[in-house]
C-alpha atoms as a PDB file:
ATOM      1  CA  UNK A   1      -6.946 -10.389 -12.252  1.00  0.00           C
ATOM      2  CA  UNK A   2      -3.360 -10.094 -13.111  1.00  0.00           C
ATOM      3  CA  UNK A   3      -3.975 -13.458 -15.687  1.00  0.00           C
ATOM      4  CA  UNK A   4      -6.072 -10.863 -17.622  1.00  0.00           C
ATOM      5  CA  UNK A   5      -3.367  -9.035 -18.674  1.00  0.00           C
ATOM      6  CA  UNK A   6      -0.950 -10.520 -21.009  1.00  0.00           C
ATOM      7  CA  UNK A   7       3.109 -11.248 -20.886  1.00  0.00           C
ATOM      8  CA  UNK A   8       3.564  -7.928 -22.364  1.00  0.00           C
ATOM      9  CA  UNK A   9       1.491  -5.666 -19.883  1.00  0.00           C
ATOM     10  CA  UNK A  10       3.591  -7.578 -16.897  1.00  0.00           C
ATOM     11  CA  UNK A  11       6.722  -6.469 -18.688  1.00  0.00           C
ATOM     12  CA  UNK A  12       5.079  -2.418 -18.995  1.00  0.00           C
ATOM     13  CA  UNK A  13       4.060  -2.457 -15.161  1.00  0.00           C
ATOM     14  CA  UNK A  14       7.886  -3.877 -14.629  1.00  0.00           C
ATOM     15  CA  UNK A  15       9.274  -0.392 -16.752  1.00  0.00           C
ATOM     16  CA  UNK A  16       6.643   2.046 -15.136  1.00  0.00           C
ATOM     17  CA  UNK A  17       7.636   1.058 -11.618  1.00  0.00           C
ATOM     18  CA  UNK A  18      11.521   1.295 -12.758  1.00  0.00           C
ATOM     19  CA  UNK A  19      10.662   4.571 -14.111  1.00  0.00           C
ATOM     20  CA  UNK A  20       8.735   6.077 -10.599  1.00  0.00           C
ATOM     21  CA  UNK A  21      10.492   3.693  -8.285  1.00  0.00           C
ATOM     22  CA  UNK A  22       9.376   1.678  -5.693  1.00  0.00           C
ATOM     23  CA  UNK A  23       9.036   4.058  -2.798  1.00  0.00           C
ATOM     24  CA  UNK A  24       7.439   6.587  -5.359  1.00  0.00           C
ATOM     25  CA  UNK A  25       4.520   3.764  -6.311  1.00  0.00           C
ATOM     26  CA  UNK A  26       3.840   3.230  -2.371  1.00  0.00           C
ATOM     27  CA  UNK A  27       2.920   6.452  -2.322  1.00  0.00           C
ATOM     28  CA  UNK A  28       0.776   6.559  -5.654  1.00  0.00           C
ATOM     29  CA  UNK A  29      -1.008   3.355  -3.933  1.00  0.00           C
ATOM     30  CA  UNK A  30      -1.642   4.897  -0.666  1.00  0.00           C
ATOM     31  CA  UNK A  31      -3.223   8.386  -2.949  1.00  0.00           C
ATOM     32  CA  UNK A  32      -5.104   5.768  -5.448  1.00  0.00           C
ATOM     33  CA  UNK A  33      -6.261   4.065  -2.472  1.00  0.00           C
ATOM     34  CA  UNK A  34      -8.147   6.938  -0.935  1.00  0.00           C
ATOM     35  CA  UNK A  35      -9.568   7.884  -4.270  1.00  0.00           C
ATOM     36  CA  UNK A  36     -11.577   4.765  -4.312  1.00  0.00           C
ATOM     37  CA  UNK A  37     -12.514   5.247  -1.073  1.00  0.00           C
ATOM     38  CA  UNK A  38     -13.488   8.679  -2.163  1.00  0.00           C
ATOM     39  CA  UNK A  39     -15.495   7.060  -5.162  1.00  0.00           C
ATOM     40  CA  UNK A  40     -17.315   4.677  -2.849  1.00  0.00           C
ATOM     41  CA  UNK A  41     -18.824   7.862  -0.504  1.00  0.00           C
ATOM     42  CA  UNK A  42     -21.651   7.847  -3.060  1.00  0.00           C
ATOM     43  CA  UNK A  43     -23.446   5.280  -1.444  1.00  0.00           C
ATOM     44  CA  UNK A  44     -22.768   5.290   2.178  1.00  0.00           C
ATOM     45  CA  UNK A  45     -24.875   7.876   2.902  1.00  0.00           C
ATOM     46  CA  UNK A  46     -27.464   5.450   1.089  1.00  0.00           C
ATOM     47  CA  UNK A  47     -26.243   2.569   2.692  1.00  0.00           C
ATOM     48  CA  UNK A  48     -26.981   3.795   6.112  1.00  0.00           C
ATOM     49  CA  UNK A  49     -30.893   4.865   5.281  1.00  0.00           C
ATOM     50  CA  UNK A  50     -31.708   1.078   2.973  1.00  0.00           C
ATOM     51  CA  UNK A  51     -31.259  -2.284   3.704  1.00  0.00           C
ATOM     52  CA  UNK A  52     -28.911  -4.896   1.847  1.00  0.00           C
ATOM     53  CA  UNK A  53     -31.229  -5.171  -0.311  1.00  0.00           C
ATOM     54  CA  UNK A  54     -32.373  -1.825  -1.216  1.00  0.00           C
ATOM     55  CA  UNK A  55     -28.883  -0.813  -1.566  1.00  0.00           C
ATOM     56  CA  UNK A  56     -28.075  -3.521  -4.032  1.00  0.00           C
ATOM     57  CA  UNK A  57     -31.600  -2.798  -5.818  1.00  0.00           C
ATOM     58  CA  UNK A  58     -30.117   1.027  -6.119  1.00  0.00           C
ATOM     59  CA  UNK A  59     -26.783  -0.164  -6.971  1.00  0.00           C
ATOM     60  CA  UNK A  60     -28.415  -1.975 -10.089  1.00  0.00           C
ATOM     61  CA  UNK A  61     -30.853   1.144 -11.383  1.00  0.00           C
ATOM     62  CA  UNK A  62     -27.527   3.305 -10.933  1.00  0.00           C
ATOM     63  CA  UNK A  63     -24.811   0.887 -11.705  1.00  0.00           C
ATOM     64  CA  UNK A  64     -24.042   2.384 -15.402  1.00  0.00           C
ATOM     65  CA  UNK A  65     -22.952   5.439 -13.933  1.00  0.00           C
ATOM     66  CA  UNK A  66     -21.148   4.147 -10.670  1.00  0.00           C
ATOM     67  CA  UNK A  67     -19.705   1.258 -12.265  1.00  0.00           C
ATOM     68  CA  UNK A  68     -17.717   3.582 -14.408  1.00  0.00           C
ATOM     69  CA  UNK A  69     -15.717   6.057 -11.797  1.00  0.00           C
ATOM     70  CA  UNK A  70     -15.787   2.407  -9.204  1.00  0.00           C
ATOM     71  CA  UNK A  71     -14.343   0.451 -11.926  1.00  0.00           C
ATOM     72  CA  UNK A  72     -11.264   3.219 -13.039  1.00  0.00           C
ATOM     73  CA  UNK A  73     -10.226   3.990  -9.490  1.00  0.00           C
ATOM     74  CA  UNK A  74     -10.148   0.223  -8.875  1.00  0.00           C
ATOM     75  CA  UNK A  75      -8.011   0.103 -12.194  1.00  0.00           C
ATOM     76  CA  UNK A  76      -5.431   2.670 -10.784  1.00  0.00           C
ATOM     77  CA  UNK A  77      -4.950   0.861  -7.540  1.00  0.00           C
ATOM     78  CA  UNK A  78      -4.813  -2.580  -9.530  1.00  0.00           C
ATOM     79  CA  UNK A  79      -2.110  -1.090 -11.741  1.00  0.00           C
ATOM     80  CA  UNK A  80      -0.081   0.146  -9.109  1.00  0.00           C
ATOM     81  CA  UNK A  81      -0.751  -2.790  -6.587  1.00  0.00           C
ATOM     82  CA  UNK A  82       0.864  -5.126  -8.982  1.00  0.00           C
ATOM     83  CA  UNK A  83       3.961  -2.866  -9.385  1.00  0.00           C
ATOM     84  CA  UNK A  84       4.740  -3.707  -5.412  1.00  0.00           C
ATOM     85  CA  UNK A  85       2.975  -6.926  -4.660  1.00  0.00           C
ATOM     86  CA  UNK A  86      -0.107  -5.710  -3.035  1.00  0.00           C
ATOM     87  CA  UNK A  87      -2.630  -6.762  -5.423  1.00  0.00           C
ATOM     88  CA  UNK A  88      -3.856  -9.612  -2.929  1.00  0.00           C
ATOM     89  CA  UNK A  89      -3.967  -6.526  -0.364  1.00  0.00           C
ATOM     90  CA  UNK A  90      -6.169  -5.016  -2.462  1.00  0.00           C
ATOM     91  CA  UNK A  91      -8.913  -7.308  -3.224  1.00  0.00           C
ATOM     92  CA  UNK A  92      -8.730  -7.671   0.937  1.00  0.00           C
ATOM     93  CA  UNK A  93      -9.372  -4.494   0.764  1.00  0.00           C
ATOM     94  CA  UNK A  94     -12.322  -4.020  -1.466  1.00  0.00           C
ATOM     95  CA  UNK A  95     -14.717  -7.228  -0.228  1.00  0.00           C
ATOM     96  CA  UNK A  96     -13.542  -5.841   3.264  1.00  0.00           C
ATOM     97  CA  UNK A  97     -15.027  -2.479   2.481  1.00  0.00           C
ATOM     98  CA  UNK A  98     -18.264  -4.397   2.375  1.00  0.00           C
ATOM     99  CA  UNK A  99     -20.504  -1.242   0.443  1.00  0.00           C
ATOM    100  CA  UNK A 100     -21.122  -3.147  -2.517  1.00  0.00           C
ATOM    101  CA  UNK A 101     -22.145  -6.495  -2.992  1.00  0.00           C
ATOM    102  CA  UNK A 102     -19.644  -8.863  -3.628  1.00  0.00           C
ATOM    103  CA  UNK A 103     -21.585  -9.913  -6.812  1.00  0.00           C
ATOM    104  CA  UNK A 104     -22.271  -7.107  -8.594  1.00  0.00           C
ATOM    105  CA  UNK A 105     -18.684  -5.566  -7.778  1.00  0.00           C
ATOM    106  CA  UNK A 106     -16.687  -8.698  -9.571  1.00  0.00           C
ATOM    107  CA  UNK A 107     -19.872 -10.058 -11.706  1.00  0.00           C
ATOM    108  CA  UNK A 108     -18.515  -9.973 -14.979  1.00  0.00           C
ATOM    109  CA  UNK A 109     -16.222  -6.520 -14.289  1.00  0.00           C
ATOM    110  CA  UNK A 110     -12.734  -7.910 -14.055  1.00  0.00           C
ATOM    111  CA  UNK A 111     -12.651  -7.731 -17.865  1.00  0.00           C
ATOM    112  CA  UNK A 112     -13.800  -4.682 -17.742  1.00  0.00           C
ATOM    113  CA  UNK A 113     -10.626  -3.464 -15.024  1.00  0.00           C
ATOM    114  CA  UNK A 114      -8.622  -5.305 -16.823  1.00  0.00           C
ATOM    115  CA  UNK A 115      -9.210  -3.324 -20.312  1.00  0.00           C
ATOM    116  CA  UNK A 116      -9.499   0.199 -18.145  1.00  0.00           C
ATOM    117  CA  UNK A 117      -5.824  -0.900 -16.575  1.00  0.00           C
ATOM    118  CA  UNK A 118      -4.361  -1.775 -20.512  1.00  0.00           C
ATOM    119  CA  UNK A 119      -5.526   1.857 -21.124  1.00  0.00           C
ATOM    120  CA  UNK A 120      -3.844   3.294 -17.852  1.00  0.00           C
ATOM    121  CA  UNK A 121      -0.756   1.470 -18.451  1.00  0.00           C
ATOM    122  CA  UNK A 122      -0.502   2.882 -22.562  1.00  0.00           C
ATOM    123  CA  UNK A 123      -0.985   5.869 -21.559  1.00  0.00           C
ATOM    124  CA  UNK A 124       1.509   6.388 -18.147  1.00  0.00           C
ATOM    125  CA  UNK A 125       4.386   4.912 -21.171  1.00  0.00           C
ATOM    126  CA  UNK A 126       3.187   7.394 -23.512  1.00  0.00           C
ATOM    127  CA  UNK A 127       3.642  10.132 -20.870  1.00  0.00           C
ATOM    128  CA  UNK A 128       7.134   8.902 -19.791  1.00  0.00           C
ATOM    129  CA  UNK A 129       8.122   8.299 -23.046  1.00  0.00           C
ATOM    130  CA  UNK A 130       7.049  12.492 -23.931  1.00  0.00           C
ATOM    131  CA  UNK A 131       8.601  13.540 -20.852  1.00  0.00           C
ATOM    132  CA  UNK A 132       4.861  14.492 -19.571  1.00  0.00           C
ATOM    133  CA  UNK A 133       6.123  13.362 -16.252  1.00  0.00           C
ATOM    134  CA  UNK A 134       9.563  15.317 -15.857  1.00  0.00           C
ATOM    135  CA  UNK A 135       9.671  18.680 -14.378  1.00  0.00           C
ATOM    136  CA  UNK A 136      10.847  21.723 -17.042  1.00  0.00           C
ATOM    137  CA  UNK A 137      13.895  23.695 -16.914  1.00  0.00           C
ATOM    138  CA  UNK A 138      12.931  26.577 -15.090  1.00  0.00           C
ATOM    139  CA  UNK A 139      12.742  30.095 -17.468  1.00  0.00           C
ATOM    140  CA  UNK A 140      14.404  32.188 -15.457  1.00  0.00           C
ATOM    141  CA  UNK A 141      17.482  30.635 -14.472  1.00  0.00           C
ATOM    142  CA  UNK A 142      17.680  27.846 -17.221  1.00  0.00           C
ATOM    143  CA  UNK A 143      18.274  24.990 -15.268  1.00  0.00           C
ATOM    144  CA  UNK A 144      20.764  26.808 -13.029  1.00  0.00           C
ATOM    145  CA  UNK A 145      19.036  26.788  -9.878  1.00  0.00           C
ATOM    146  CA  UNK A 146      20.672  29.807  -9.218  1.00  0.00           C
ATOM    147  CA  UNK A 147      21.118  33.672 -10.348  1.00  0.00           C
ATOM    148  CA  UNK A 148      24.786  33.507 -12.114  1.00  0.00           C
ATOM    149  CA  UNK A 149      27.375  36.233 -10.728  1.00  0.00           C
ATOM    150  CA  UNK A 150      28.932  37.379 -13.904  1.00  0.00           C
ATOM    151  CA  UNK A 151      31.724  39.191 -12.242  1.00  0.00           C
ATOM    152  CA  UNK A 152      33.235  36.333 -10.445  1.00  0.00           C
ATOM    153  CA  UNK A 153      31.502  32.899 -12.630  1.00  0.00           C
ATOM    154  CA  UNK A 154      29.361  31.355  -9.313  1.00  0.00           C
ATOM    155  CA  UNK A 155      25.711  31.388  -8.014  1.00  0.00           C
ATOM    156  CA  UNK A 156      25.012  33.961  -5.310  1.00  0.00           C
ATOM    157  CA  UNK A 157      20.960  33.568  -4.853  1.00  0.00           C
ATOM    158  CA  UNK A 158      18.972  31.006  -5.505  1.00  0.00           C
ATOM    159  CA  UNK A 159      16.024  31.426  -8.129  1.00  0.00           C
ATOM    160  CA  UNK A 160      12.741  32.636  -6.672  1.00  0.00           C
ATOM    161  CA  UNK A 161      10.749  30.566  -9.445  1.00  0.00           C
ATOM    162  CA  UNK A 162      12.121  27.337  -8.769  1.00  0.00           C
ATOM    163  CA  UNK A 163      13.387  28.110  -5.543  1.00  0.00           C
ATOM    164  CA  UNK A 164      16.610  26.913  -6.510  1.00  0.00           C
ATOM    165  CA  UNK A 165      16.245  23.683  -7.747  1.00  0.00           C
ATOM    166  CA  UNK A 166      16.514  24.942 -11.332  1.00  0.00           C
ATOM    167  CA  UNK A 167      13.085  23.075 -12.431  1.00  0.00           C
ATOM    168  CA  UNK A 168       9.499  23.941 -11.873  1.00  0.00           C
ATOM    169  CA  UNK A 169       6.838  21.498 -12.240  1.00  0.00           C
ATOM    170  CA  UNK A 170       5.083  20.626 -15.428  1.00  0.00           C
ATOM    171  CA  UNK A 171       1.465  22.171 -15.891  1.00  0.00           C
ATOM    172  CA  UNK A 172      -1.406  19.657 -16.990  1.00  0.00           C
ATOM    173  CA  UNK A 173      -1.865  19.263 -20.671  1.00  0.00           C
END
């Protein structure tokens, strides 16, 4: 999977997992992990009432519109499992899940992933690079953390906003 992805995508996965750091990615992988599990609950309620075979023949008259949400989680927990070395993990983990079939999961989709994950990783630099991913400067205390005591130069409460930490969170674009 990874060989789909050229010399110069390595080197962005290398500056996204600088920027987040590695302890910060585990814990995007373990989140992007039970997203795809979440995306996969579609079916197992089918799974249990079919066969094999009637699952895969549902799979195939629904596949346009599974394949889509399937394919981008499995994107987000490729681009993070190669940031910390669990991409073989992950695969494990997929075939293991054993709610698709094997062949219609990886028949012909790995190009697919692998243009999803070019789009995931553009994007994540763009947002870096905009500071999409960095907490404001809170409004009410500037930065400060704290309310300033004019009379003697110090902090003597911290801000309610922020609750002291003198930034507050970045609302979605």
């Amino acid at each position: 999977m990874l060989s789909n992805l050229s010399e110069e995508y390595k080197e962005k996965l290398k500056t996204i997992k600088k920027h987040f750091g590695e302890d910060a990615q585990y814990k995007k992988f373990v989140e992007e992990l039970k997203e795809l599990r979440d995306s996969l609950h579609y079916i197992w309620p089918i799974r249990s009432k079919k066969s094999y075979d009637e699952l895969e023949e549902f799979l195939i008259l629904q596949w346009d519109t599974y394949k889509k949400g399937v394919l981008s989680e499995i994107a987000d927990c490729y681009v993070i499992a190669y940031q910390i070395n669990e991409a073989d993990f992950l695969r494990s983990y997929i075939e293991d899940l054993e709610l698709i079939p094997p062949h219609l999961i990886y028949q012909n989709t790995w190009g697919k992933v692998a243009e999803i994950m070019r789009f995931k990783i553009d994007r994540t630099l763009e947002r870096i690079e905009s500071g999409y991913y960095e907490p404001d400067i809170c409004p009410i205390c500037e930065g400060a953390g704290g309310i300033k005591n004019t009379y003697e130069g110090g902090f003597f409460a911290d801000c309610v906003t922020c609750n002291g930490t003198g930034k507050v969170e970045r609302k979605e674009k």
